[in-house]
PDB file of N, CA and C in Angstrom:
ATOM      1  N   UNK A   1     -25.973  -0.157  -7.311  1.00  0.00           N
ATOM      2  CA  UNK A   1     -24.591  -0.438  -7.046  1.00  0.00           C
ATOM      3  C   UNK A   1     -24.499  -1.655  -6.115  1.00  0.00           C
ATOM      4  N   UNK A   2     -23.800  -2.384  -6.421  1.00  0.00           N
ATOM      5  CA  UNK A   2     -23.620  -3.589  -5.888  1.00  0.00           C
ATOM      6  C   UNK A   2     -22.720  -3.645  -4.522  1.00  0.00           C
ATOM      7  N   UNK A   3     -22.737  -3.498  -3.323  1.00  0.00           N
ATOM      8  CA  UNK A   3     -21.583  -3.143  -2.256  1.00  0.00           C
ATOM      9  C   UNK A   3     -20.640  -4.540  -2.127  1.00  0.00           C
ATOM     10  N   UNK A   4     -19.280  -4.083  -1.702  1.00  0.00           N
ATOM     11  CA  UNK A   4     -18.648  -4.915  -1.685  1.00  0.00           C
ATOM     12  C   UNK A   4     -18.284  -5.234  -0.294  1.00  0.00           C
ATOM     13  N   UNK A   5     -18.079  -7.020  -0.598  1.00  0.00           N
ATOM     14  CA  UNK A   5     -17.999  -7.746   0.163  1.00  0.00           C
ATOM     15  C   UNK A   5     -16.968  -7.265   1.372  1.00  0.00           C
ATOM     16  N   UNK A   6     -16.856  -7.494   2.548  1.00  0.00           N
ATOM     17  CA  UNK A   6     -16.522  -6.914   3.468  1.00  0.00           C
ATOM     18  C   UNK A   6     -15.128  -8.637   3.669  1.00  0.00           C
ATOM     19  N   UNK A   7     -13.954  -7.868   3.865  1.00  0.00           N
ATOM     20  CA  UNK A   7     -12.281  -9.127   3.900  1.00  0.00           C
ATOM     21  C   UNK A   7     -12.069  -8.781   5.649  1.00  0.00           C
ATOM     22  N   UNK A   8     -11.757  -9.886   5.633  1.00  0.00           N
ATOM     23  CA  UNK A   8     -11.933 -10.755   7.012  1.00  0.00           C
ATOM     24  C   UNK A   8      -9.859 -10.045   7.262  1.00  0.00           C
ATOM     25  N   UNK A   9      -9.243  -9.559   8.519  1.00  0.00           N
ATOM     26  CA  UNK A   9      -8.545  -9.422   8.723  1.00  0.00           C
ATOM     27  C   UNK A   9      -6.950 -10.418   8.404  1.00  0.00           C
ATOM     28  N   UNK A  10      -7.902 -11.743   8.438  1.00  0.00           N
ATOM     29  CA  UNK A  10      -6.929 -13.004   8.423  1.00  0.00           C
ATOM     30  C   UNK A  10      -6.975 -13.086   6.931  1.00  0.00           C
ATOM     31  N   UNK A  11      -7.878 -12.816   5.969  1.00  0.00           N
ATOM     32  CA  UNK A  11      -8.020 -12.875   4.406  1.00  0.00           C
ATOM     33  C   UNK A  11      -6.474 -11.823   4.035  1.00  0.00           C
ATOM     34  N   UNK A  12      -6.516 -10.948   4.622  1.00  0.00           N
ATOM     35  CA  UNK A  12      -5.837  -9.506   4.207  1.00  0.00           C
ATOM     36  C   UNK A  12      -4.351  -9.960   4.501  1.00  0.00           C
ATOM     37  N   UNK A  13      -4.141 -10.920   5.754  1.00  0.00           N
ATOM     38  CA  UNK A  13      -2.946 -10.727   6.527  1.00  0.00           C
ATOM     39  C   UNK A  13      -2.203 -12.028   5.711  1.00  0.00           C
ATOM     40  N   UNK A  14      -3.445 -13.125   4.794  1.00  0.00           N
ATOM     41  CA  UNK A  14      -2.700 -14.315   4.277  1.00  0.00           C
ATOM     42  C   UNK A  14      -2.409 -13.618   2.786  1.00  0.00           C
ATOM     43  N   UNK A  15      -3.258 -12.796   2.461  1.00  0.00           N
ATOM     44  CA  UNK A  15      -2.654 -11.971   0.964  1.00  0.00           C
ATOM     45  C   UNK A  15      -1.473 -11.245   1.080  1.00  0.00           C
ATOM     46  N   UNK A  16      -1.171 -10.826   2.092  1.00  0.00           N
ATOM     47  CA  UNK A  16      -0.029  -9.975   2.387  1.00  0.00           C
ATOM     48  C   UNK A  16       1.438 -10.831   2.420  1.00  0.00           C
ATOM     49  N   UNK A  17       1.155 -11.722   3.226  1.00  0.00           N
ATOM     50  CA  UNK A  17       2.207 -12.732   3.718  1.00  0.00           C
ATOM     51  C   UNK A  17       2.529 -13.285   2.189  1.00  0.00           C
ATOM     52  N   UNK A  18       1.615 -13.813   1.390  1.00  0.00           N
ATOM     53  CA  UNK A  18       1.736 -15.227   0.454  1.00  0.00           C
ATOM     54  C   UNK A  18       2.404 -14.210  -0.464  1.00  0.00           C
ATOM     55  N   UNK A  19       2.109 -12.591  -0.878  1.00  0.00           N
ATOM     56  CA  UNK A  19       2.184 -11.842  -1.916  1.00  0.00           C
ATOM     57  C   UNK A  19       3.568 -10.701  -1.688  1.00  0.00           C
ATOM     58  N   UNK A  20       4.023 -10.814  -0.816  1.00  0.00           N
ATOM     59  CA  UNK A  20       4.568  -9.304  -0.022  1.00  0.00           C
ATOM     60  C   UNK A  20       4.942  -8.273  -1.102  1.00  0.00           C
ATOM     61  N   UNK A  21       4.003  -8.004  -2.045  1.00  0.00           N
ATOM     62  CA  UNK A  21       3.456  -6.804  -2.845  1.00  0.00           C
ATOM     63  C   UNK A  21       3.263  -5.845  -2.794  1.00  0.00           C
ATOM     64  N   UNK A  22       3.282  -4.947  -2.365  1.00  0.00           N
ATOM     65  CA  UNK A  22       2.408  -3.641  -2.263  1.00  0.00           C
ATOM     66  C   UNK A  22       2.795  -2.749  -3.273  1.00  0.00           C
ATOM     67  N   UNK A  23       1.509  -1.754  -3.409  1.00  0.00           N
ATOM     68  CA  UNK A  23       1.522  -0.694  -3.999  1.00  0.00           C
ATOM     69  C   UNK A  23       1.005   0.444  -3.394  1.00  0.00           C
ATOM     70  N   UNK A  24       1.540   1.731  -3.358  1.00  0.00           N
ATOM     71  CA  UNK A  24       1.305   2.665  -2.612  1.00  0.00           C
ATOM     72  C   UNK A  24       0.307   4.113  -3.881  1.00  0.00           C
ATOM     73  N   UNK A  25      -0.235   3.796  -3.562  1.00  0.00           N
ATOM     74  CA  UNK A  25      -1.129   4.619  -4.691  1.00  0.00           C
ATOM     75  C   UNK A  25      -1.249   6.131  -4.341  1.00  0.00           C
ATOM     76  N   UNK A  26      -0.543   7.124  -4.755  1.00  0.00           N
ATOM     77  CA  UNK A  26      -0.552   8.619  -4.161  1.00  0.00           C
ATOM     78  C   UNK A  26       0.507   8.638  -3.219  1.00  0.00           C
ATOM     79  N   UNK A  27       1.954   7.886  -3.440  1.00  0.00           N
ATOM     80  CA  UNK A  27       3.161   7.999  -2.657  1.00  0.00           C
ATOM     81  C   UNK A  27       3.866   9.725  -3.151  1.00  0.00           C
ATOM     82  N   UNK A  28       4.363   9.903  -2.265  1.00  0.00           N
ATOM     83  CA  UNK A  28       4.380  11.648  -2.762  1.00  0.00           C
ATOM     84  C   UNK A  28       6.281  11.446  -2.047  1.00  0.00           C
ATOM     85  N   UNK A  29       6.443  12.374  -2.309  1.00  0.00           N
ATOM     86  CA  UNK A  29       8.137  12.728  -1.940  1.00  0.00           C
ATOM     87  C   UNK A  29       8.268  13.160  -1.106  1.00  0.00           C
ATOM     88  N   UNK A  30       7.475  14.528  -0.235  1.00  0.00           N
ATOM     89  CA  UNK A  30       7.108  15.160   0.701  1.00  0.00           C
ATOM     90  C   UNK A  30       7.057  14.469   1.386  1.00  0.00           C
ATOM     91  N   UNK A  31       7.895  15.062   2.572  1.00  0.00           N
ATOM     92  CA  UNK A  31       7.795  14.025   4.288  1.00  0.00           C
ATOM     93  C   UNK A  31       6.560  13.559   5.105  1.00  0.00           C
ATOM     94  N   UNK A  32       5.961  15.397   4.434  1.00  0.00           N
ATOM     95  CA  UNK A  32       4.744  15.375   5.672  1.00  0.00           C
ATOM     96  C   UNK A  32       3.495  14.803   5.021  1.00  0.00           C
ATOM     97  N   UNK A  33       3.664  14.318   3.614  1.00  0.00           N
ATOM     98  CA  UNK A  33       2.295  14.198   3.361  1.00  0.00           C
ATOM     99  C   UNK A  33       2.054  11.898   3.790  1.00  0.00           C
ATOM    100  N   UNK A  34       0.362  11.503   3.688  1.00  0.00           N
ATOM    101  CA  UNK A  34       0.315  10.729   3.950  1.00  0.00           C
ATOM    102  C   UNK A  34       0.696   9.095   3.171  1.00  0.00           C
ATOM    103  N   UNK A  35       0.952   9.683   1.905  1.00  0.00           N
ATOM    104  CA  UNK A  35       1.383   8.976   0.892  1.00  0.00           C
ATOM    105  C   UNK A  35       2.968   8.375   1.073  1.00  0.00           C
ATOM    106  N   UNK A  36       3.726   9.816   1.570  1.00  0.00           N
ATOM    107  CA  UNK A  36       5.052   8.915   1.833  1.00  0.00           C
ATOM    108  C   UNK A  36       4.864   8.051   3.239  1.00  0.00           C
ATOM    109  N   UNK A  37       4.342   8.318   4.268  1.00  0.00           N
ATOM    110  CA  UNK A  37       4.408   7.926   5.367  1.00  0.00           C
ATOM    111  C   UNK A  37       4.406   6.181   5.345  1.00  0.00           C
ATOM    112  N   UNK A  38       3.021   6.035   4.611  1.00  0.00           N
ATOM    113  CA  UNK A  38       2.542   4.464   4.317  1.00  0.00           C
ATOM    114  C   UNK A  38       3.580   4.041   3.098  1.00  0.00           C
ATOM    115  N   UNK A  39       4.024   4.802   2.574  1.00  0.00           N
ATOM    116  CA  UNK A  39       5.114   4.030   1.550  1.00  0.00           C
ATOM    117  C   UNK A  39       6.497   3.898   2.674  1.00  0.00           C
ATOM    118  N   UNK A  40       6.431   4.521   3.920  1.00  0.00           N
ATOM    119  CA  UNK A  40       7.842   4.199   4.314  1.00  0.00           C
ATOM    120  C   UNK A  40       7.790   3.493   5.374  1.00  0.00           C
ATOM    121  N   UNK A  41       6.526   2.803   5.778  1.00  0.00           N
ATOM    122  CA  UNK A  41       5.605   1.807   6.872  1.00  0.00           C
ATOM    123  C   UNK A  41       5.664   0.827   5.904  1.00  0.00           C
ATOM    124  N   UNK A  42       5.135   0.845   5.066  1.00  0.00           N
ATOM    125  CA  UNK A  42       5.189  -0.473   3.550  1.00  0.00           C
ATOM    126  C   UNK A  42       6.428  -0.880   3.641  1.00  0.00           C
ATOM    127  N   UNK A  43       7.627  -0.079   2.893  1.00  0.00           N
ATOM    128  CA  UNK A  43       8.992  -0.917   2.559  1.00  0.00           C
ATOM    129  C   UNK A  43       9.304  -1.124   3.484  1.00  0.00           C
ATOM    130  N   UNK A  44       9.228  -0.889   5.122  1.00  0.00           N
ATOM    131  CA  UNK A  44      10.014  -1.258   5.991  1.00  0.00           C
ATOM    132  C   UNK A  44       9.270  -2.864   6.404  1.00  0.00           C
ATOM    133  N   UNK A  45       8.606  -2.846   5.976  1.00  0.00           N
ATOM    134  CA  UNK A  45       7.378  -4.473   6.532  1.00  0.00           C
ATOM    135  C   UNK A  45       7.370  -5.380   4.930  1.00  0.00           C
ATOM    136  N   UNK A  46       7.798  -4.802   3.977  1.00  0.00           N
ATOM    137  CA  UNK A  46       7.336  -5.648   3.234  1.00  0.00           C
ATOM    138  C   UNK A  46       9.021  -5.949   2.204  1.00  0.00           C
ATOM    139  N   UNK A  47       8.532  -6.974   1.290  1.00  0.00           N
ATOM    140  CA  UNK A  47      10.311  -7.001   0.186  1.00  0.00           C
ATOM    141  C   UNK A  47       9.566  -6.014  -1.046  1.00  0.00           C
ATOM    142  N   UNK A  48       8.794  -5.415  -1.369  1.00  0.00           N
ATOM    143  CA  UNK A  48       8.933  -5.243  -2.540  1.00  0.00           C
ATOM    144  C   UNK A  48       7.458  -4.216  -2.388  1.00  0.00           C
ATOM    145  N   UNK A  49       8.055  -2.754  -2.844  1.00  0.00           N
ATOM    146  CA  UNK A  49       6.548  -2.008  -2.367  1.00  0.00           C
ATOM    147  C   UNK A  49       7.133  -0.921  -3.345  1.00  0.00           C
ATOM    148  N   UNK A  50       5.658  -0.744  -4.453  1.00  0.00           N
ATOM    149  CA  UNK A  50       5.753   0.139  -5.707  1.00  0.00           C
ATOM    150  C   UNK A  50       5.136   1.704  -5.313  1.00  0.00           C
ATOM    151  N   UNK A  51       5.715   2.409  -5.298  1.00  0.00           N
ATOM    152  CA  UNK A  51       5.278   3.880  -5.674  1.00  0.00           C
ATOM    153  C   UNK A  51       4.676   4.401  -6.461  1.00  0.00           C
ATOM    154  N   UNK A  52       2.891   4.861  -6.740  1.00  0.00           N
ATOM    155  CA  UNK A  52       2.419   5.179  -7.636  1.00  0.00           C
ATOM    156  C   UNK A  52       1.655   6.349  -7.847  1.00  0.00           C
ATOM    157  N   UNK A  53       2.384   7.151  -8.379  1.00  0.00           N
ATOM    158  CA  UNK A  53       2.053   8.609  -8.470  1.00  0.00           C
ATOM    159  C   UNK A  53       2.638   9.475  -9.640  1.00  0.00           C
ATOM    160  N   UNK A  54       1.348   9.481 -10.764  1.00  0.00           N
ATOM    161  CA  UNK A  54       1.669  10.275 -12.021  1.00  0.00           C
ATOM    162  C   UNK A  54       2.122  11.501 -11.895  1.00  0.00           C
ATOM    163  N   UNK A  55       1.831  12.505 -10.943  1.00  0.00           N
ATOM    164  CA  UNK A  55       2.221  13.957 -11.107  1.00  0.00           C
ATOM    165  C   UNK A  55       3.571  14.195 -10.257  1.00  0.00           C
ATOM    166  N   UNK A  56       4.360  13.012  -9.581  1.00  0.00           N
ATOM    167  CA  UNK A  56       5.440  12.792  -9.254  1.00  0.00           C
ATOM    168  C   UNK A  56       6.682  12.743  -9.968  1.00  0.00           C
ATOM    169  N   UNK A  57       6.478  13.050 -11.328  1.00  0.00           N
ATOM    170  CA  UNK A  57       7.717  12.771 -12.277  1.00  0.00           C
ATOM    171  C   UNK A  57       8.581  13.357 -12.024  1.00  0.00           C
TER     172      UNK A  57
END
């Protein structure tokens, strides 16, 4: 297995800025779980942050 390359804080913070993208992978509806938390830390910091969770329908 090949390990992956280790992103430099300033790499992460210029992808963020240039992209303001996100996707929240395991965003849940539930207050307490950790999925909504970072989806509601995400939209408040970012323009545009996707919710992604199949058993959420």
């Amino acid at each position: 297995m090949v390990p992956l390359p280790k992103i430099s804080e300033d790499i992460i913070r210029e992808l963020l800025d240039r992209e303001n993208v996100i996707t929240v992978v395991g965003a849940s509806k539930d207050l307490g779980k950790w999925g909504r938390r970072l989806y509601k830390y995400f939209k408040d910091y970012f323009k545009r942050v996707y919710p992604i969770n199949p058993n959420a329908a």
